[in-house]
PDB file of N, CA and C in Angstrom:
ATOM      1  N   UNK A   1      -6.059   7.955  29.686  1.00  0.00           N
ATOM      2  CA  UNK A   1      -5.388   8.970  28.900  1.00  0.00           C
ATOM      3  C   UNK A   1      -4.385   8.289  27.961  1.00  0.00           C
ATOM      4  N   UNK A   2      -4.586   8.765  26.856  1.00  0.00           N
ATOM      5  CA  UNK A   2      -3.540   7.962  26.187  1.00  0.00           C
ATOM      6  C   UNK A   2      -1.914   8.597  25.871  1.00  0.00           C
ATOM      7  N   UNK A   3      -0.787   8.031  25.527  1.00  0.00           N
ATOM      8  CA  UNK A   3      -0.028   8.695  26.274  1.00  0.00           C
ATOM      9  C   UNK A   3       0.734   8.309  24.865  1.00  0.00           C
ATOM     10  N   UNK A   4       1.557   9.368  24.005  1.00  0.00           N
ATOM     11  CA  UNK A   4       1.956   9.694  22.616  1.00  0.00           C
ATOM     12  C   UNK A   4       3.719   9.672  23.037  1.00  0.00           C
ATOM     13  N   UNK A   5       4.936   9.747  22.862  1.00  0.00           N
ATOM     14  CA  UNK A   5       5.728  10.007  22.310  1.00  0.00           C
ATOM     15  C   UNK A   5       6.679   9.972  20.992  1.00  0.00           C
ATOM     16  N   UNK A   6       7.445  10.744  21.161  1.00  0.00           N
ATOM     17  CA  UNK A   6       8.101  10.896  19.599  1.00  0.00           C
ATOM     18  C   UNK A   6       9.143   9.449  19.483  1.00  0.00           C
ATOM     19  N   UNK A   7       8.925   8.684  18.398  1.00  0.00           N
ATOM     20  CA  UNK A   7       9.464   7.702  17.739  1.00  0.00           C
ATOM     21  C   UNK A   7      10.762   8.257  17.560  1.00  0.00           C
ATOM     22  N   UNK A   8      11.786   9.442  17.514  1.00  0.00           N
ATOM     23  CA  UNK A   8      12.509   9.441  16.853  1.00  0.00           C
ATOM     24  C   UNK A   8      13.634   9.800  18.444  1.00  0.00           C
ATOM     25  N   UNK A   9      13.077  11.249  19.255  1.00  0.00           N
ATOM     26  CA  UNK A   9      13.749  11.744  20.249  1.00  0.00           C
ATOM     27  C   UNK A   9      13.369  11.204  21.339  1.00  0.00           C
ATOM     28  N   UNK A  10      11.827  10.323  21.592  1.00  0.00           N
ATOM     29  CA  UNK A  10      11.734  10.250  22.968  1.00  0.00           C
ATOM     30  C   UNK A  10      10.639  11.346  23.392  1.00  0.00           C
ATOM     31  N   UNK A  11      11.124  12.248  23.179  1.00  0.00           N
ATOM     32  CA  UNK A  11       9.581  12.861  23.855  1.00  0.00           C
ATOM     33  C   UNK A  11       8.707  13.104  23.921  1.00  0.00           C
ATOM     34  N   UNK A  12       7.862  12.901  25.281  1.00  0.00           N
ATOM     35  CA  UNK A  12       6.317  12.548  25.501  1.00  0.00           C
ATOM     36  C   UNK A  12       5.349  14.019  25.431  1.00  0.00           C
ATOM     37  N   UNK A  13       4.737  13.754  24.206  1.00  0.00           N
ATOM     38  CA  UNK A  13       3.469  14.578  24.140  1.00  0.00           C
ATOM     39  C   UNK A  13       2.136  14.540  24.301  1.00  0.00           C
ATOM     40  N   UNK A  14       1.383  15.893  24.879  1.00  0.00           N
ATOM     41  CA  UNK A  14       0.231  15.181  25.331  1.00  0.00           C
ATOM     42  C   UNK A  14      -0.729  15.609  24.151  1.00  0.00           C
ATOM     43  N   UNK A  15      -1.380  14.639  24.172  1.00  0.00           N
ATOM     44  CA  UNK A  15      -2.617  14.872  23.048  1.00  0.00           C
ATOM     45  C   UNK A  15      -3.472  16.161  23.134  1.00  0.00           C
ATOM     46  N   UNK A  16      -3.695  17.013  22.465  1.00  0.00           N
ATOM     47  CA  UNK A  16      -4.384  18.107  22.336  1.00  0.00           C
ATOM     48  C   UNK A  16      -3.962  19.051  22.379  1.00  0.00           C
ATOM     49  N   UNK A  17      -2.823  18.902  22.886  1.00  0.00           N
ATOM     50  CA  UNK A  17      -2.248  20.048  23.391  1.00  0.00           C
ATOM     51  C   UNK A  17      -0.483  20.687  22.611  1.00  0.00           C
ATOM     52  N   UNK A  18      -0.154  19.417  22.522  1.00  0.00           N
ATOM     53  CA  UNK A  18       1.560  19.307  21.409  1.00  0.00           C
ATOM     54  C   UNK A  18       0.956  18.914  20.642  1.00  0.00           C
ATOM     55  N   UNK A  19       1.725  19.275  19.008  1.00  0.00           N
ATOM     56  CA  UNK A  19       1.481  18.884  18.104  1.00  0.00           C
ATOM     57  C   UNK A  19       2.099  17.862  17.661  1.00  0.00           C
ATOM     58  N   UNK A  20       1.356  16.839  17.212  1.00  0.00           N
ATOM     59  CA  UNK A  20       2.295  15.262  16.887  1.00  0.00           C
ATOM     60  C   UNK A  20       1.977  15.307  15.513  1.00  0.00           C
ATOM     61  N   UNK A  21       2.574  14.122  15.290  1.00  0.00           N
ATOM     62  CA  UNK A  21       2.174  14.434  13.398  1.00  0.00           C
ATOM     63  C   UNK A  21       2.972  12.573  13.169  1.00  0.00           C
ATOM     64  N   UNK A  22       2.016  12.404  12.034  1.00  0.00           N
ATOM     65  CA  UNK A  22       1.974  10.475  12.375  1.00  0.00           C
ATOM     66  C   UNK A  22       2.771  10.709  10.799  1.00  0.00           C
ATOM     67  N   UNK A  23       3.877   9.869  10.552  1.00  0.00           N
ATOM     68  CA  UNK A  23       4.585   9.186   9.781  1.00  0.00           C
ATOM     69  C   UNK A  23       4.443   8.064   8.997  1.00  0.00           C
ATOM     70  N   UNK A  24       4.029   7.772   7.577  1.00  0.00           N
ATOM     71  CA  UNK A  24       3.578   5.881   7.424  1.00  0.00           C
ATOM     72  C   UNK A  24       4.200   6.281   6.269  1.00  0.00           C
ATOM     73  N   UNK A  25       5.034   5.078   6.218  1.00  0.00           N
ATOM     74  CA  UNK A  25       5.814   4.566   5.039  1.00  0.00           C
ATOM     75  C   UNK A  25       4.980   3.098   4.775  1.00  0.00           C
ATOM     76  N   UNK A  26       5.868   2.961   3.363  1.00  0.00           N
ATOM     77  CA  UNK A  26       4.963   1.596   2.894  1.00  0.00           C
ATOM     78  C   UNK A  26       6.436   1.332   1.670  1.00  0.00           C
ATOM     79  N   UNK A  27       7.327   0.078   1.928  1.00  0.00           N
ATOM     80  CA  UNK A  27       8.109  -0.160   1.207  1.00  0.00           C
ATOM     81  C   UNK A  27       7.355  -1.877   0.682  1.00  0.00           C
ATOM     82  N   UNK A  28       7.524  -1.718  -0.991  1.00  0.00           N
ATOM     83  CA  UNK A  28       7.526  -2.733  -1.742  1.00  0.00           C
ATOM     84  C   UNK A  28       8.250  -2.910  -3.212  1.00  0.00           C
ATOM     85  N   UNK A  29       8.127  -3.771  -3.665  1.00  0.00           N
ATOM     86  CA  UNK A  29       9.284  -4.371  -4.648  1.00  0.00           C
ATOM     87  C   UNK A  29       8.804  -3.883  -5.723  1.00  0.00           C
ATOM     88  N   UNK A  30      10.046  -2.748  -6.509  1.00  0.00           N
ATOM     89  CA  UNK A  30       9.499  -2.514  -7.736  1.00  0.00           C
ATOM     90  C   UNK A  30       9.462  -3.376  -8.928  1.00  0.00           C
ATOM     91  N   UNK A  31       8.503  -3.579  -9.697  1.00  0.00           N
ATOM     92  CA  UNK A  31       8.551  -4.456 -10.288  1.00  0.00           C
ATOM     93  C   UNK A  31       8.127  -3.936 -11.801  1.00  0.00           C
ATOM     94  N   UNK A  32       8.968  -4.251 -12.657  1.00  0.00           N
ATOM     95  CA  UNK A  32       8.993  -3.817 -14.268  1.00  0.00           C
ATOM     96  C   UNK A  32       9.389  -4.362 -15.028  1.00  0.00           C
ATOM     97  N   UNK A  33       8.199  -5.113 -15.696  1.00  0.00           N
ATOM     98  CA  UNK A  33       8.113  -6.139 -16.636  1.00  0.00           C
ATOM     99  C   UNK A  33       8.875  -6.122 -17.898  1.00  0.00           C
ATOM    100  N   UNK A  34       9.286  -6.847 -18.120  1.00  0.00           N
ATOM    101  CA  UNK A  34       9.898  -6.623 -19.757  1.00  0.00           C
ATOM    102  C   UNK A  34       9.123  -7.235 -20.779  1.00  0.00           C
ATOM    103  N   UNK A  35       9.139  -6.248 -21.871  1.00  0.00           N
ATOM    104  CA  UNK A  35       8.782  -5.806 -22.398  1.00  0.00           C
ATOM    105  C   UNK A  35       7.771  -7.294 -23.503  1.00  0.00           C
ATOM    106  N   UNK A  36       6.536  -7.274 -23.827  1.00  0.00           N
ATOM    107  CA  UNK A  36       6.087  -8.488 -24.288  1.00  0.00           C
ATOM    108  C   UNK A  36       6.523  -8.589 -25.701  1.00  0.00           C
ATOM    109  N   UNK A  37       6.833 -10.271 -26.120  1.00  0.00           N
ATOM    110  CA  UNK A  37       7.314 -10.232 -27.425  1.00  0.00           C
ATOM    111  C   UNK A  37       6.548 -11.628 -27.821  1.00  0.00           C
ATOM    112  N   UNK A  38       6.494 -12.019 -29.587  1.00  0.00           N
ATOM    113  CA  UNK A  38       5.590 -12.457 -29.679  1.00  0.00           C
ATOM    114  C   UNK A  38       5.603 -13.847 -29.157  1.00  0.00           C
ATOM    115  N   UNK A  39       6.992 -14.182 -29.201  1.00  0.00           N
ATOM    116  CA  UNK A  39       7.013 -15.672 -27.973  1.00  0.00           C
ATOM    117  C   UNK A  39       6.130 -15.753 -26.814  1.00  0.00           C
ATOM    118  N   UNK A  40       6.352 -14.709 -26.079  1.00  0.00           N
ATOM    119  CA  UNK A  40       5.078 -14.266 -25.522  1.00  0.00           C
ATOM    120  C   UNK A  40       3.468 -14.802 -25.447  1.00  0.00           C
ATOM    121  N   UNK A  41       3.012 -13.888 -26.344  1.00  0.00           N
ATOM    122  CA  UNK A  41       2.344 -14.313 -26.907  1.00  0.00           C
ATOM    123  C   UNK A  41       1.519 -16.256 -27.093  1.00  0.00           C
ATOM    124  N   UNK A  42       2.434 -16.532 -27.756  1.00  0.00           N
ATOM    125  CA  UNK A  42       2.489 -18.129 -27.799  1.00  0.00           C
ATOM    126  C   UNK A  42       2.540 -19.167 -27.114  1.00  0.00           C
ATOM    127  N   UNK A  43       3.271 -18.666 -25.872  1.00  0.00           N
ATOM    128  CA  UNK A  43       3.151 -19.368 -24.357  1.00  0.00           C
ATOM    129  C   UNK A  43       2.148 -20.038 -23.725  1.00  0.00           C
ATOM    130  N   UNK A  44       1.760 -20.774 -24.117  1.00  0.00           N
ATOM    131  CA  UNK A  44       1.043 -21.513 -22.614  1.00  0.00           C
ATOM    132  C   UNK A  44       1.258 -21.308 -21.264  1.00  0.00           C
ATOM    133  N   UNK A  45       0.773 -19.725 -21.100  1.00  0.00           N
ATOM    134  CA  UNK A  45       0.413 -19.285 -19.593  1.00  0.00           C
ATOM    135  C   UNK A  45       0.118 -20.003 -18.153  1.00  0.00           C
ATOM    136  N   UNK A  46      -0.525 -20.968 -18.624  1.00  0.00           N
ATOM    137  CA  UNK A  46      -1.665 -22.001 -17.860  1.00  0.00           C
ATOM    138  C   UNK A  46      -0.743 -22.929 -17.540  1.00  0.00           C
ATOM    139  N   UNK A  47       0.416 -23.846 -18.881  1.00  0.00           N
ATOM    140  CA  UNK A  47       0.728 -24.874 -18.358  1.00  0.00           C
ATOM    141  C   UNK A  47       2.019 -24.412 -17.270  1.00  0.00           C
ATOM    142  N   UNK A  48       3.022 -23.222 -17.738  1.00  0.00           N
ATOM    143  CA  UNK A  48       3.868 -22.590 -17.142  1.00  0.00           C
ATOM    144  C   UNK A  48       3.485 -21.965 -15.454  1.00  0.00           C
ATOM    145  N   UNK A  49       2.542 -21.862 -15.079  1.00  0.00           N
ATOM    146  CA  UNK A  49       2.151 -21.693 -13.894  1.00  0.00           C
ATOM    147  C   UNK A  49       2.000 -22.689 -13.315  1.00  0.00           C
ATOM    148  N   UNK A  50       1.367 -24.087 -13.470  1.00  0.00           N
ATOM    149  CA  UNK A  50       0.957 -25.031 -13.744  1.00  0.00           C
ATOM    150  C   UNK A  50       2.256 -25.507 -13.220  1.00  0.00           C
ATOM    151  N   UNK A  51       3.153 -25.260 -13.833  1.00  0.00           N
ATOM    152  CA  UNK A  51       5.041 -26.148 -13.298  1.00  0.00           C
ATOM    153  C   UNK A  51       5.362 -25.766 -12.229  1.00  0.00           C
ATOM    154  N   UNK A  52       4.842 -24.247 -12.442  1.00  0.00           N
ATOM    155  CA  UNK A  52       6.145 -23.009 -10.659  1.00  0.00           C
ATOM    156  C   UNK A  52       5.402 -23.720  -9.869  1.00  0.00           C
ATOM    157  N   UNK A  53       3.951 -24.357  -9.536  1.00  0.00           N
ATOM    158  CA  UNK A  53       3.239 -24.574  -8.219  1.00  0.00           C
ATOM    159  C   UNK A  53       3.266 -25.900  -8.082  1.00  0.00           C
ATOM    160  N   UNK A  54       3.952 -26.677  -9.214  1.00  0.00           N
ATOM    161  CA  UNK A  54       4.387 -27.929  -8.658  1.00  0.00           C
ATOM    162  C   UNK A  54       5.992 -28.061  -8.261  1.00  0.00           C
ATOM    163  N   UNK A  55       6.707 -26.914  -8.536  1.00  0.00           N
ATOM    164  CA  UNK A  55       8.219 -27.343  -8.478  1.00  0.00           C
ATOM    165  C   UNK A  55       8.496 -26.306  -7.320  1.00  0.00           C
ATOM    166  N   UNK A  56       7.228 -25.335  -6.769  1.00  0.00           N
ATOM    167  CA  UNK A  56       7.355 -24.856  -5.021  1.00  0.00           C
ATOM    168  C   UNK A  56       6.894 -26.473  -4.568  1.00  0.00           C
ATOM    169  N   UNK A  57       5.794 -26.967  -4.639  1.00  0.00           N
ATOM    170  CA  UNK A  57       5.121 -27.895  -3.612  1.00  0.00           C
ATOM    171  C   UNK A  57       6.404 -29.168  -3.363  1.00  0.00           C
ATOM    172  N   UNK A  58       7.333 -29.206  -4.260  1.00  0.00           N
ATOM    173  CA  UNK A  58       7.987 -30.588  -4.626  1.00  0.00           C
ATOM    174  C   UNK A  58       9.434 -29.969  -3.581  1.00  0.00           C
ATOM    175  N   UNK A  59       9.803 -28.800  -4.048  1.00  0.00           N
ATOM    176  CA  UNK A  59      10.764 -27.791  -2.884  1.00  0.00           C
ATOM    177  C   UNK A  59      10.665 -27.449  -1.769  1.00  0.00           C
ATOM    178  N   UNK A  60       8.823 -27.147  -1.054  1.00  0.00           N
ATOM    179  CA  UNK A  60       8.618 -26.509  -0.081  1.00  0.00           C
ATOM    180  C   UNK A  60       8.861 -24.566  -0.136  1.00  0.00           C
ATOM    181  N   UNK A  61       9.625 -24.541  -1.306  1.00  0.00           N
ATOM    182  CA  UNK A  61       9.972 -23.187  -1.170  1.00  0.00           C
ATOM    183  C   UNK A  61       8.699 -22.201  -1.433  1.00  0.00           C
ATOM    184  N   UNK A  62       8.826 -21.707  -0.452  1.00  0.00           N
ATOM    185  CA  UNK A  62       7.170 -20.445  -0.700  1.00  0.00           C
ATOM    186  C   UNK A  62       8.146 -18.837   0.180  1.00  0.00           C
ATOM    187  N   UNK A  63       7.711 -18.275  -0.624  1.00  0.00           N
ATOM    188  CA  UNK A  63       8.054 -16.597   0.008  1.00  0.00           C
ATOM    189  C   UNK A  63       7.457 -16.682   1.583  1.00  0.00           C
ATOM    190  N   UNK A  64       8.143 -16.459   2.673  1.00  0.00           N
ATOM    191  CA  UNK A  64       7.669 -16.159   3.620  1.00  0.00           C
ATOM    192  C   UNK A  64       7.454 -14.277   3.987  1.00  0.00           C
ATOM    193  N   UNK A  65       8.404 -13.834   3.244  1.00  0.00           N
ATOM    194  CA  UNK A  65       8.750 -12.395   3.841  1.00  0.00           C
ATOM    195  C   UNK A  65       7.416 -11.531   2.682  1.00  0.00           C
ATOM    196  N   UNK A  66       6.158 -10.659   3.695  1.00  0.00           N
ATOM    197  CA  UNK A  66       5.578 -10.161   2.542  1.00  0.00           C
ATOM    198  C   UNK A  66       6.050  -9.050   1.507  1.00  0.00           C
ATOM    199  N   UNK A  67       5.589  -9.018   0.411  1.00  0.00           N
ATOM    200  CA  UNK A  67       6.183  -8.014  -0.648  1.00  0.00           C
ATOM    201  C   UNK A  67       5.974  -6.401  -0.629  1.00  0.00           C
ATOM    202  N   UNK A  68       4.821  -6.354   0.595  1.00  0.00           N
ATOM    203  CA  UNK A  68       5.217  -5.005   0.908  1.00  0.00           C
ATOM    204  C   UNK A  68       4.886  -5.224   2.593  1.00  0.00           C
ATOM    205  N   UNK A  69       6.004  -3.813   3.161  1.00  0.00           N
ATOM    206  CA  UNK A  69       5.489  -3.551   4.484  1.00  0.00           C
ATOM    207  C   UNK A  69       5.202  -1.884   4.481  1.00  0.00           C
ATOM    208  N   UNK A  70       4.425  -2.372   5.748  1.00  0.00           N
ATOM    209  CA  UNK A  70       4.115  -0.966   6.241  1.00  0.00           C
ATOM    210  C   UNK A  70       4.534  -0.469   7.733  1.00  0.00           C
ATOM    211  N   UNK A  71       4.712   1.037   7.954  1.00  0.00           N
ATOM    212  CA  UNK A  71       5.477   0.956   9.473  1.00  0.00           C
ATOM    213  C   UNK A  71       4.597   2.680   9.525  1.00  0.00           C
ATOM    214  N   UNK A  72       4.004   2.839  10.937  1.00  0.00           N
ATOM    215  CA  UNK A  72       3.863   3.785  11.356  1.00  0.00           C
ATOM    216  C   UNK A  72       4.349   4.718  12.479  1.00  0.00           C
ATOM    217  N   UNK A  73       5.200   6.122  12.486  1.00  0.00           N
ATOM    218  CA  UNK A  73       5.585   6.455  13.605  1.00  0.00           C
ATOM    219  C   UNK A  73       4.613   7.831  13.968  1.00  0.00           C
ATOM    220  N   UNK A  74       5.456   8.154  15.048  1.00  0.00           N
ATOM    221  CA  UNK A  74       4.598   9.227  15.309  1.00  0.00           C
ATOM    222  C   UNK A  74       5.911  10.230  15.746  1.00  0.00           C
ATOM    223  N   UNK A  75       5.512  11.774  15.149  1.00  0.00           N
ATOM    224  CA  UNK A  75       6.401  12.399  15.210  1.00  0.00           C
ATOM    225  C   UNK A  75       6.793  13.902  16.146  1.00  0.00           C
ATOM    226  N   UNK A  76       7.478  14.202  16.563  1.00  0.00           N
ATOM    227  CA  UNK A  76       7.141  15.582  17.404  1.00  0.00           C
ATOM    228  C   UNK A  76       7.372  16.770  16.276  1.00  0.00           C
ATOM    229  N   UNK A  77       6.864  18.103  16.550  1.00  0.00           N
ATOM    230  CA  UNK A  77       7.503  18.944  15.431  1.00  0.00           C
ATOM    231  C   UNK A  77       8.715  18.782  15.020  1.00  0.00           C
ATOM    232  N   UNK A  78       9.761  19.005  16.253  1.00  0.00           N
ATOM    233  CA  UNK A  78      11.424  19.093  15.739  1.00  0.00           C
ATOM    234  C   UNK A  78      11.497  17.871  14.646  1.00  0.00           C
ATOM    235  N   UNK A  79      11.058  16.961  15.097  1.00  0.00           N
ATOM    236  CA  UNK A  79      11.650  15.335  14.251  1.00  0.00           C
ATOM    237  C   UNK A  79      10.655  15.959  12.998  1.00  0.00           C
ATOM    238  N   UNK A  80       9.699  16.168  13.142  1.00  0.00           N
ATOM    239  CA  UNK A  80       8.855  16.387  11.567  1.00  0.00           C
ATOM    240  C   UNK A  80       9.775  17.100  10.866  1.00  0.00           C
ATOM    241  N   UNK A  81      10.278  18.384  11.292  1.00  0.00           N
ATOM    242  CA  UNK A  81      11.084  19.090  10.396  1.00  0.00           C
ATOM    243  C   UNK A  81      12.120  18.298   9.606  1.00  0.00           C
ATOM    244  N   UNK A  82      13.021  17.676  10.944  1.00  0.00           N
ATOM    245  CA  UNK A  82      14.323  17.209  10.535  1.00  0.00           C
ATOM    246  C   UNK A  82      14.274  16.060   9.642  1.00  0.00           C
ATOM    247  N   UNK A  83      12.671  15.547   9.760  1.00  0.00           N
ATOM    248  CA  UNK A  83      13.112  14.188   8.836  1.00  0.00           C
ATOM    249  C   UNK A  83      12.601  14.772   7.204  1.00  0.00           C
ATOM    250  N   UNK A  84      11.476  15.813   7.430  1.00  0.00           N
ATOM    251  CA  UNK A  84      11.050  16.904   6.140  1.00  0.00           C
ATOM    252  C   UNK A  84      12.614  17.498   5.403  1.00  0.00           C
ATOM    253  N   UNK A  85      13.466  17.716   6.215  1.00  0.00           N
ATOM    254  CA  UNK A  85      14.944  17.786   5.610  1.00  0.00           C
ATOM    255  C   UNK A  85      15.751  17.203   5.076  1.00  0.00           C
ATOM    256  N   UNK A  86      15.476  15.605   5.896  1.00  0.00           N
ATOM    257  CA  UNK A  86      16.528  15.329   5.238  1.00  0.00           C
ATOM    258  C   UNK A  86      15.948  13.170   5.727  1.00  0.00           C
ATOM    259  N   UNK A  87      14.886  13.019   4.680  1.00  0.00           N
ATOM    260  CA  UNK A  87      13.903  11.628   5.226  1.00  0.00           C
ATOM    261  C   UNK A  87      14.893  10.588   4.554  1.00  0.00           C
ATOM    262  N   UNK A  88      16.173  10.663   4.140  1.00  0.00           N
ATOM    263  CA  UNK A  88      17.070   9.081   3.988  1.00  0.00           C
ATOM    264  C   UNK A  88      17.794   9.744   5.221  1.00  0.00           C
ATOM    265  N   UNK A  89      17.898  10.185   5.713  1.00  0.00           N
ATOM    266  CA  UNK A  89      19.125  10.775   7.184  1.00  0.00           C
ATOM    267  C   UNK A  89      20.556  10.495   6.480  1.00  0.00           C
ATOM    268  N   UNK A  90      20.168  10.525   4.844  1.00  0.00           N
ATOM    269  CA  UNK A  90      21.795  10.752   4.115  1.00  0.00           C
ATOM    270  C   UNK A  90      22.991  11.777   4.628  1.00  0.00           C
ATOM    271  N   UNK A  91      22.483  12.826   5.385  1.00  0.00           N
ATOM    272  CA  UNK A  91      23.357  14.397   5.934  1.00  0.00           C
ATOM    273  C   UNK A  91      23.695  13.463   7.052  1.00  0.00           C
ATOM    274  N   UNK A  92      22.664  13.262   8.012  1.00  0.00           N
ATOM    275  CA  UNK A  92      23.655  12.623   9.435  1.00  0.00           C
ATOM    276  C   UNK A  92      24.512  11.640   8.656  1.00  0.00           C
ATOM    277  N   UNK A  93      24.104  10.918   8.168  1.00  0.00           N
ATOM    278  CA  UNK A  93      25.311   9.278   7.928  1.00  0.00           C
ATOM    279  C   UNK A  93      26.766   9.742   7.593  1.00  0.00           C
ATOM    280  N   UNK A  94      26.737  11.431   6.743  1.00  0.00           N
ATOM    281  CA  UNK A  94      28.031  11.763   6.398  1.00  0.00           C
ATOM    282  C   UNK A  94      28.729  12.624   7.358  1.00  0.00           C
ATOM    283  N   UNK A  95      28.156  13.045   8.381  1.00  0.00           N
ATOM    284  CA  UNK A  95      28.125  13.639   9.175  1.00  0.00           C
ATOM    285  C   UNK A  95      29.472  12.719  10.560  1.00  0.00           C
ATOM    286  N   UNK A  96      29.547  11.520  10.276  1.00  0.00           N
ATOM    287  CA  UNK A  96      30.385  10.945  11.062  1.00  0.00           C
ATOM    288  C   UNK A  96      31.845  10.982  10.459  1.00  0.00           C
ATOM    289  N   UNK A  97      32.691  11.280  11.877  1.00  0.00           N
ATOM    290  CA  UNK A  97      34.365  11.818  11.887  1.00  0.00           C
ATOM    291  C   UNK A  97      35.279  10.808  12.330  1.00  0.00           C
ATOM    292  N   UNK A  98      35.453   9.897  11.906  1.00  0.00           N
ATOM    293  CA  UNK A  98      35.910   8.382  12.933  1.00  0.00           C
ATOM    294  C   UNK A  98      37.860   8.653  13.124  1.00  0.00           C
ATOM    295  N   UNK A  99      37.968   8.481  13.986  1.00  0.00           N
ATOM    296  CA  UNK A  99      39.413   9.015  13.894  1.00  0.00           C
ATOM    297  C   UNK A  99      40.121   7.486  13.405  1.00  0.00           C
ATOM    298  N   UNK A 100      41.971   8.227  12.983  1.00  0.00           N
ATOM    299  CA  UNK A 100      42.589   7.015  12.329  1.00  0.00           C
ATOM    300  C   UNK A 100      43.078   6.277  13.566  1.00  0.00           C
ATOM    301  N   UNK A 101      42.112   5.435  14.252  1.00  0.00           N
ATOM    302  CA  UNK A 101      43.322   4.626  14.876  1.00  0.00           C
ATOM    303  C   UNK A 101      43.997   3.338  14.409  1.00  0.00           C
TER     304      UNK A 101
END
């Protein structure tokens, strides 16, 4: 039997019977080119690539972290609603009263 709970509260639902409801985000780097000009143009594409993959190999430096991830949860109704309300949880974060000590 396979055995479901909610990612957010904890509680265990059973398949077929509660309604679960699956969550997938996918964060990656926006990326927006500026704008081509005719220097551009004129560039030696080839030899300029040609440098970055000798001046990583000569550094070692290579991106380890990938440029996008993905994360899947699984949700109970209540959490579906609450995150359908409010999916940065911007309301809870303001929601804290810290006293002056």
């Amino acid at each position: 039997m396979i055995h479901v709970s909610c990612d957010l509260c904890g509680k265990s639902m059973r398949p077929g019977e509660d309604h679960h409801y699956v969550l997938k985000v996918e964060v990656f780097a926006a990326h927006e080119p500026p704008p081509l000009t005719e220097a551009d143009l004129d560039e030696d594409h080839l030899e300029a690539v040609s440098e970055m993959l000798c001046a990583m190999e000569e550094t070692g430096e290579v991106e380890d972290r990938p440029l996008s991830q993905q994360r899947r949860y699984d949700l109970c109704r209540d959490c579906r609603e609450r995150f359908l309300r409010d999916p940065l949880g911007k309301d809870t974060a303001q929601k804290f009263d810290f006293s002056e000590n």
